[in-house]
PDB file of N, CA and C in Angstrom:
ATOM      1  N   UNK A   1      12.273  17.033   3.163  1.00  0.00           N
ATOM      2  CA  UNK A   1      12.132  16.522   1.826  1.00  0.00           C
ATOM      3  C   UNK A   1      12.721  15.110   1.763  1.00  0.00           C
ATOM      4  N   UNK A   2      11.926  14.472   0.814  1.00  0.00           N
ATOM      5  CA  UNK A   2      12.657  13.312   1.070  1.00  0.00           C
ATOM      6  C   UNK A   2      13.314  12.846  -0.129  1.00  0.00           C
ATOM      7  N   UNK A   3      14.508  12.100  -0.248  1.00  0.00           N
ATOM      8  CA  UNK A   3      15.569  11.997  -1.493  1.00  0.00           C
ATOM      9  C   UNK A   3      14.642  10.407  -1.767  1.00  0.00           C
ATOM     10  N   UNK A   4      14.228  10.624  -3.184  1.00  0.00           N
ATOM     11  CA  UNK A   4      13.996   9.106  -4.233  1.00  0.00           C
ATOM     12  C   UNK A   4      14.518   8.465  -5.366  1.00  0.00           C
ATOM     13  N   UNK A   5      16.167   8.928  -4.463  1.00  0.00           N
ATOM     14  CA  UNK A   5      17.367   8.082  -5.639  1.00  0.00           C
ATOM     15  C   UNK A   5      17.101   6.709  -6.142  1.00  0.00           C
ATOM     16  N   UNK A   6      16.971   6.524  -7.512  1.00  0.00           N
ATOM     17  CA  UNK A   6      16.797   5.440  -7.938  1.00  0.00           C
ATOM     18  C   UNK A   6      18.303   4.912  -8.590  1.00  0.00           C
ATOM     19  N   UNK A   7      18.931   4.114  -8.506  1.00  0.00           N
ATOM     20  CA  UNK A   7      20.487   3.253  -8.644  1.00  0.00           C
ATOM     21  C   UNK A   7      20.184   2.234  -9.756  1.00  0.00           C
ATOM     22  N   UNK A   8      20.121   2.717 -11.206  1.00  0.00           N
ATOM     23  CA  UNK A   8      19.781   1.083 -12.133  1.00  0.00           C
ATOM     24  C   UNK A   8      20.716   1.016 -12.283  1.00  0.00           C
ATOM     25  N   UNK A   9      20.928  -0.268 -12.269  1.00  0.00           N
ATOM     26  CA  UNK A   9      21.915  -1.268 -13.189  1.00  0.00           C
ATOM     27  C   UNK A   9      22.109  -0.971 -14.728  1.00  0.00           C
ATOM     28  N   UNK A  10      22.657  -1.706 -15.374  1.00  0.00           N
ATOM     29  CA  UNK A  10      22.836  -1.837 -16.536  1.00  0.00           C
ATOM     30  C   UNK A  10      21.605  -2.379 -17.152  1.00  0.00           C
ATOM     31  N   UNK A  11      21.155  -3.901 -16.821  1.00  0.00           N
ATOM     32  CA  UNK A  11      19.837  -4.306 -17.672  1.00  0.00           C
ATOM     33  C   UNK A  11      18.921  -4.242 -16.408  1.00  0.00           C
ATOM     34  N   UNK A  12      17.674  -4.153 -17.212  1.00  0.00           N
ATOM     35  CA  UNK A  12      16.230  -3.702 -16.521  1.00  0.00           C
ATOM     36  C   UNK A  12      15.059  -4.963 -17.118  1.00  0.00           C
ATOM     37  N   UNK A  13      14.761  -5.799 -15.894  1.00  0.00           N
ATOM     38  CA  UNK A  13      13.999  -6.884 -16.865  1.00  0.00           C
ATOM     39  C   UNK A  13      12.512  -6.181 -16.055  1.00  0.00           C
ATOM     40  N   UNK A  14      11.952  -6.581 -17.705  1.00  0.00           N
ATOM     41  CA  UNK A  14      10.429  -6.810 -17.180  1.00  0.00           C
ATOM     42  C   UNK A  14       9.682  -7.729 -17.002  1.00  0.00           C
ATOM     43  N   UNK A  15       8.585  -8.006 -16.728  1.00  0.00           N
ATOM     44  CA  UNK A  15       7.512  -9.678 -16.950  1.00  0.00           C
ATOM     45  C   UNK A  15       6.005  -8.752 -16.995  1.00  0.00           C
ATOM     46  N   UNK A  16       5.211  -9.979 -17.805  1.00  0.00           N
ATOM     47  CA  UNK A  16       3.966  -9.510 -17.712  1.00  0.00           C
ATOM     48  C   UNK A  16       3.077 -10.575 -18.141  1.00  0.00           C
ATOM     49  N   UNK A  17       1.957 -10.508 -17.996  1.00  0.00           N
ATOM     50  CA  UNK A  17       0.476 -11.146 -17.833  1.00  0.00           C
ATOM     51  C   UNK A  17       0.377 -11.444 -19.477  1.00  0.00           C
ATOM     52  N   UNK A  18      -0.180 -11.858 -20.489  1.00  0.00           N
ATOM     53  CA  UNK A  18      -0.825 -12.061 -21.710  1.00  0.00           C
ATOM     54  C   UNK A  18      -2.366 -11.139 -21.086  1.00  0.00           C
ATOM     55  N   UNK A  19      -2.719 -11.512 -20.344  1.00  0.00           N
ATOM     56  CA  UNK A  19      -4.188 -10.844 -20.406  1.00  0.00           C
ATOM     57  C   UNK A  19      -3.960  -9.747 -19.436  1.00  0.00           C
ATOM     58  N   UNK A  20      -3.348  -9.433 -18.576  1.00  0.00           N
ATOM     59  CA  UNK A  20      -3.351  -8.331 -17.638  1.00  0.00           C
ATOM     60  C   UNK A  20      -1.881  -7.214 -17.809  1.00  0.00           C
ATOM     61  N   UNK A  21      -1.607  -7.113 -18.641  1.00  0.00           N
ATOM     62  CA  UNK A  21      -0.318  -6.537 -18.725  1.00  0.00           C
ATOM     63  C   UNK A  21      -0.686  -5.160 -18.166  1.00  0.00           C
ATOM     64  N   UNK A  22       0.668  -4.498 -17.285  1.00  0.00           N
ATOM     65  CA  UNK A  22       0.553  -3.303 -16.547  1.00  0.00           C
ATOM     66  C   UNK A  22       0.725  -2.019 -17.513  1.00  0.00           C
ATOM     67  N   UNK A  23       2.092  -2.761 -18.687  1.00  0.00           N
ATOM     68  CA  UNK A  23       2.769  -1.351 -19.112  1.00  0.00           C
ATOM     69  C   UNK A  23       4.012  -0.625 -18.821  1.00  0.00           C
ATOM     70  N   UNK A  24       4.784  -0.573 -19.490  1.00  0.00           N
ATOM     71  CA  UNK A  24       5.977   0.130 -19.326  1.00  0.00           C
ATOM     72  C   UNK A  24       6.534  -0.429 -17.965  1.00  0.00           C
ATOM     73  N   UNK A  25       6.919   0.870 -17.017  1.00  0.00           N
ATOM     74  CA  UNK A  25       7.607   0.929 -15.391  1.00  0.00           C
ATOM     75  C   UNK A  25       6.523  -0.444 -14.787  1.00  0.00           C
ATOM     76  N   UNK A  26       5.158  -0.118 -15.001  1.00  0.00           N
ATOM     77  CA  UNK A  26       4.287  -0.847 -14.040  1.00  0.00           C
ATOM     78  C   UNK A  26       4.961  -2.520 -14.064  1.00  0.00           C
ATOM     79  N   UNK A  27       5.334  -2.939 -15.310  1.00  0.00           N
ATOM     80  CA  UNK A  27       6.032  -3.990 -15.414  1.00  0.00           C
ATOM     81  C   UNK A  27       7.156  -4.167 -15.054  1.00  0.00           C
ATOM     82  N   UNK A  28       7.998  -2.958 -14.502  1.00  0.00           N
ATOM     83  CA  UNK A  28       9.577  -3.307 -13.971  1.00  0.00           C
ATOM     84  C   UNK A  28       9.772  -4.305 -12.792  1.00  0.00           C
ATOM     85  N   UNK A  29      10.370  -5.187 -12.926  1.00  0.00           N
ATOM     86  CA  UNK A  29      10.838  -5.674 -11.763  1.00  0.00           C
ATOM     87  C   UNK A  29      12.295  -5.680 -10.941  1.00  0.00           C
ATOM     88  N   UNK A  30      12.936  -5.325 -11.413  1.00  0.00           N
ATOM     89  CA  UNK A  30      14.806  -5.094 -11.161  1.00  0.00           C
ATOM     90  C   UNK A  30      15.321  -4.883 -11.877  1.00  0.00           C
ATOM     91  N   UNK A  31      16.914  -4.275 -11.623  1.00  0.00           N
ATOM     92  CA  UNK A  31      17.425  -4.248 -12.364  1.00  0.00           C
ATOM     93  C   UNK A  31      19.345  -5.044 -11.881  1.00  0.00           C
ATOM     94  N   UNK A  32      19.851  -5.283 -13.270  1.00  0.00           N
ATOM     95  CA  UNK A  32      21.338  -6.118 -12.626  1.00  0.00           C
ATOM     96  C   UNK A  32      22.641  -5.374 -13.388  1.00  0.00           C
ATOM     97  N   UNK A  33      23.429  -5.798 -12.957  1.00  0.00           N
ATOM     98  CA  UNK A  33      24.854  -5.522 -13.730  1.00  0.00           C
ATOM     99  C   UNK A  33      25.487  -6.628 -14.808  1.00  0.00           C
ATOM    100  N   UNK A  34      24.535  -7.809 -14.712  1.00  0.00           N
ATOM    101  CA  UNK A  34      25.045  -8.134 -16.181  1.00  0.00           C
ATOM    102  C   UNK A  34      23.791  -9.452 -16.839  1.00  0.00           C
ATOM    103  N   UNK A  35      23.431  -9.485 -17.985  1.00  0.00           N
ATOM    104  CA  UNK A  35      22.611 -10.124 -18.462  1.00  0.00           C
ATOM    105  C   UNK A  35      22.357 -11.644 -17.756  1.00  0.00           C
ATOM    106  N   UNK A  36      23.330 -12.367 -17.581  1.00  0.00           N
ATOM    107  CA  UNK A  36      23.257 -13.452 -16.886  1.00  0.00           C
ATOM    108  C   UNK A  36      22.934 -13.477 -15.656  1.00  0.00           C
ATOM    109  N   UNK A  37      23.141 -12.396 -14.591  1.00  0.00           N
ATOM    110  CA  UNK A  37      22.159 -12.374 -13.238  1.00  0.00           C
ATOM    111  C   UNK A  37      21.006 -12.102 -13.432  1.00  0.00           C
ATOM    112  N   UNK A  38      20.226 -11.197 -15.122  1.00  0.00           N
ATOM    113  CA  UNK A  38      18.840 -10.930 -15.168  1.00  0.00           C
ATOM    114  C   UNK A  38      18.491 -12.215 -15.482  1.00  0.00           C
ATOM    115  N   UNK A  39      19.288 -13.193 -16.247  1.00  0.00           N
ATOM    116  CA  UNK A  39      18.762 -14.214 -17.021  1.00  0.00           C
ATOM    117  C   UNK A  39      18.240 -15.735 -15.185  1.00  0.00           C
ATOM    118  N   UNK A  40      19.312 -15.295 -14.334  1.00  0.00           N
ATOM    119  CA  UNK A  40      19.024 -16.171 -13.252  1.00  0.00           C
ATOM    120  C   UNK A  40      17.696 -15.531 -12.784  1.00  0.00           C
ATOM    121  N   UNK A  41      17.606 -14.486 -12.522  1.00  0.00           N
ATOM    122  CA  UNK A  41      16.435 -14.102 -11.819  1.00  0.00           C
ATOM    123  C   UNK A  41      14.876 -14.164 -12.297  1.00  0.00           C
ATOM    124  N   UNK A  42      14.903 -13.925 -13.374  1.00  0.00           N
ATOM    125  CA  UNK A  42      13.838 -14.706 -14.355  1.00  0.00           C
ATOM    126  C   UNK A  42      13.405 -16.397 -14.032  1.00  0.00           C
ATOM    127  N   UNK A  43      14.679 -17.090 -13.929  1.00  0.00           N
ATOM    128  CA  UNK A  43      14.610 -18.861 -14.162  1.00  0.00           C
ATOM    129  C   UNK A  43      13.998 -18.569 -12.584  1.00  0.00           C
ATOM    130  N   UNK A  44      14.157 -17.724 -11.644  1.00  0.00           N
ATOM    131  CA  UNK A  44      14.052 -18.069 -10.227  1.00  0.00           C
ATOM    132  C   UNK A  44      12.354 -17.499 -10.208  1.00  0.00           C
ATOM    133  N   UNK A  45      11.628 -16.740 -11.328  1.00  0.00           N
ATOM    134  CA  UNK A  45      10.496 -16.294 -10.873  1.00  0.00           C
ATOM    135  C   UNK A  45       9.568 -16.824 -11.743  1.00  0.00           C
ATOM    136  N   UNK A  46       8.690 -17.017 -11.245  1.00  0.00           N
ATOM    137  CA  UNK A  46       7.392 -17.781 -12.200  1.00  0.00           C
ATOM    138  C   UNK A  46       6.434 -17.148 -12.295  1.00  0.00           C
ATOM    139  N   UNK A  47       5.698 -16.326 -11.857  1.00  0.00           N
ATOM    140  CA  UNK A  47       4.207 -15.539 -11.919  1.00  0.00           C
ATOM    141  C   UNK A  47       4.351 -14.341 -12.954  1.00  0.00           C
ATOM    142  N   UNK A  48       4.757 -14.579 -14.041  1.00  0.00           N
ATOM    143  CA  UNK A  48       4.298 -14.242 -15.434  1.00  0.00           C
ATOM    144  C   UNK A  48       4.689 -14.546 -16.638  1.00  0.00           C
ATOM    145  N   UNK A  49       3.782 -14.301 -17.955  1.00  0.00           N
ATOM    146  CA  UNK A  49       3.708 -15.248 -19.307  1.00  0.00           C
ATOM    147  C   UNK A  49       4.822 -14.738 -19.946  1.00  0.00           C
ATOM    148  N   UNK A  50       5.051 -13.720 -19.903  1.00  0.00           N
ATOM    149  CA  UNK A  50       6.324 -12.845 -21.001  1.00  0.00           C
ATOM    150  C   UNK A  50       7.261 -11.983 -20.812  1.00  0.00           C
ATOM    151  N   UNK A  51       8.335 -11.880 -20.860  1.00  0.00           N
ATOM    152  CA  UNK A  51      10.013 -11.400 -20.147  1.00  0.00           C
ATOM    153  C   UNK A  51      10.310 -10.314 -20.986  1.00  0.00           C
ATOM    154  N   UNK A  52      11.238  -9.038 -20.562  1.00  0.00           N
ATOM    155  CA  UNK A  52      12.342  -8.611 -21.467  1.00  0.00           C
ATOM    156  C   UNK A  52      13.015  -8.057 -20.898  1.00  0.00           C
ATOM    157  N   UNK A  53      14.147  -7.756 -21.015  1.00  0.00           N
ATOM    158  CA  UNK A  53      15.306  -7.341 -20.789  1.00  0.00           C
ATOM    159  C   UNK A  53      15.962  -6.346 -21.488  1.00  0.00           C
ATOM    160  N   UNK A  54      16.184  -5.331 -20.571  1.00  0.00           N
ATOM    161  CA  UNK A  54      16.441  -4.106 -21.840  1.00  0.00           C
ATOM    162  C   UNK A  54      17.454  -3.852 -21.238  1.00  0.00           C
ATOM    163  N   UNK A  55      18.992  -3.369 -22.183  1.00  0.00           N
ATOM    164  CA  UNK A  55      20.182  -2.934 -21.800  1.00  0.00           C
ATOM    165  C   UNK A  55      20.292  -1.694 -21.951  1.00  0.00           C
ATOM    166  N   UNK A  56      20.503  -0.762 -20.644  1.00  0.00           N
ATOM    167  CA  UNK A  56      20.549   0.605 -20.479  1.00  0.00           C
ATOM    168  C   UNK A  56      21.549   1.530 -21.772  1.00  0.00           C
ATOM    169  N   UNK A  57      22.700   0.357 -21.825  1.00  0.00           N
ATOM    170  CA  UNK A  57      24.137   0.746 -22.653  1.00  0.00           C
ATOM    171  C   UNK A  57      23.929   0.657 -24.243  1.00  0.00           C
ATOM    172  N   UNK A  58      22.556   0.112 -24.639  1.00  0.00           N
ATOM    173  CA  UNK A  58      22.715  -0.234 -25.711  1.00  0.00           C
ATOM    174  C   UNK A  58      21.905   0.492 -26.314  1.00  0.00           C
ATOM    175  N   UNK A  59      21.177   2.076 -25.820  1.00  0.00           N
ATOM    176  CA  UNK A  59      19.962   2.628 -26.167  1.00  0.00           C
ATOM    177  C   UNK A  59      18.728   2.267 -25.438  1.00  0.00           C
ATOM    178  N   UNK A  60      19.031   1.238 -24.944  1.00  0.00           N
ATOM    179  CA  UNK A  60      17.469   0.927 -24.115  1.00  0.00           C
ATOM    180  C   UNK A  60      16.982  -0.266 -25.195  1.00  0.00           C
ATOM    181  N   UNK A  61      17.687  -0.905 -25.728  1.00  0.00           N
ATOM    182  CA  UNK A  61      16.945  -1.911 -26.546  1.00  0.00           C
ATOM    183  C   UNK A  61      16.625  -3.386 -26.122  1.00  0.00           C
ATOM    184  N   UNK A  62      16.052  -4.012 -26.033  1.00  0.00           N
ATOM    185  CA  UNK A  62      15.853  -4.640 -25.630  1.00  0.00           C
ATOM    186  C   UNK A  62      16.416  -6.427 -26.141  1.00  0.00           C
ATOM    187  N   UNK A  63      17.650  -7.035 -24.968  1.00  0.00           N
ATOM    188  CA  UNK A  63      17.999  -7.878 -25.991  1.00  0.00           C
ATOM    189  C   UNK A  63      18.077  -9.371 -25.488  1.00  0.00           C
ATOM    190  N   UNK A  64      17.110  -9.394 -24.990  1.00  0.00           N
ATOM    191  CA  UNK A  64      16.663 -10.682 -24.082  1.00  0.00           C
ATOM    192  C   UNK A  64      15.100 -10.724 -24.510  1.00  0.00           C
ATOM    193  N   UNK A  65      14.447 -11.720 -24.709  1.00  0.00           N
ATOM    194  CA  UNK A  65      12.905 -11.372 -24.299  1.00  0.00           C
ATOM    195  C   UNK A  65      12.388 -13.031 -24.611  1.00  0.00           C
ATOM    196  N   UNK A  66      11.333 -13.356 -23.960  1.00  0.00           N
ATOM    197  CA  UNK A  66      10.702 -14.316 -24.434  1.00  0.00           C
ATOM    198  C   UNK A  66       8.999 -14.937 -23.798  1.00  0.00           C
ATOM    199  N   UNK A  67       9.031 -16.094 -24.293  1.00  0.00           N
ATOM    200  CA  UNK A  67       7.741 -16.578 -23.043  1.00  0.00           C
ATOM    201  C   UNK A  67       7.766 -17.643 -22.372  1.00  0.00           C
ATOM    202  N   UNK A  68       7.326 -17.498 -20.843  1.00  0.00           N
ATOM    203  CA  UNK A  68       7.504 -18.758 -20.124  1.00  0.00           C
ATOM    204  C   UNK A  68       6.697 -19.557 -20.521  1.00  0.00           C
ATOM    205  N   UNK A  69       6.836 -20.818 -20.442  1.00  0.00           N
ATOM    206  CA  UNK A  69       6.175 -22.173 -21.335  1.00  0.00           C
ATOM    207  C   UNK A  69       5.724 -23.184 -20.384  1.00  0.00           C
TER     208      UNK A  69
END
C-alpha cells in the first residue's frame, strides 16, 4: 500500500487562467508557513491572470487575492 501523506502549511495559494480556470485543488499550487513566503512565490511565478491565498487558521478564508497586470 502506498502512504499519500499530504503536509500543508498554513496558507495554500492558488492561480488561474481568466479563460481556462481548473477549479478548486486543480488550481493549487503550494502551500507555506507564512503569508509573505506565499506572497514571494507568486512575485516569482508568472503563467497566470488571478491569485489567492487562503489561510488554513482562519477557516479557510481567503486573505490575499488579486490579478496579475
Amino acid at each position: 500500500m502506498i502512504s499519500t501523506t499530504l503536509h500543508m502549511k498554513r496558507f495554500l495559494v492558488f492561480t488561474f487562467d481568466q479563460y481556462y480556470p481548473n477549479g478548486g485543488w486543480e488550481d493549487f499550487q503550494e502551500s507555506f508557513e507564512t503569508l509573505e513566503a506565499a506572497k514571494n512565490f507568486l512575485i516569482n511565478k508568472s503563467n497566470f491572470d488571478f491569485y489567492q491565498v487562503v489561510d488554513l487558521e482562519e477557516n479557510g478564508n481567503i486573505v490575499f487575492e488579486g490579478q496579475r497586470k
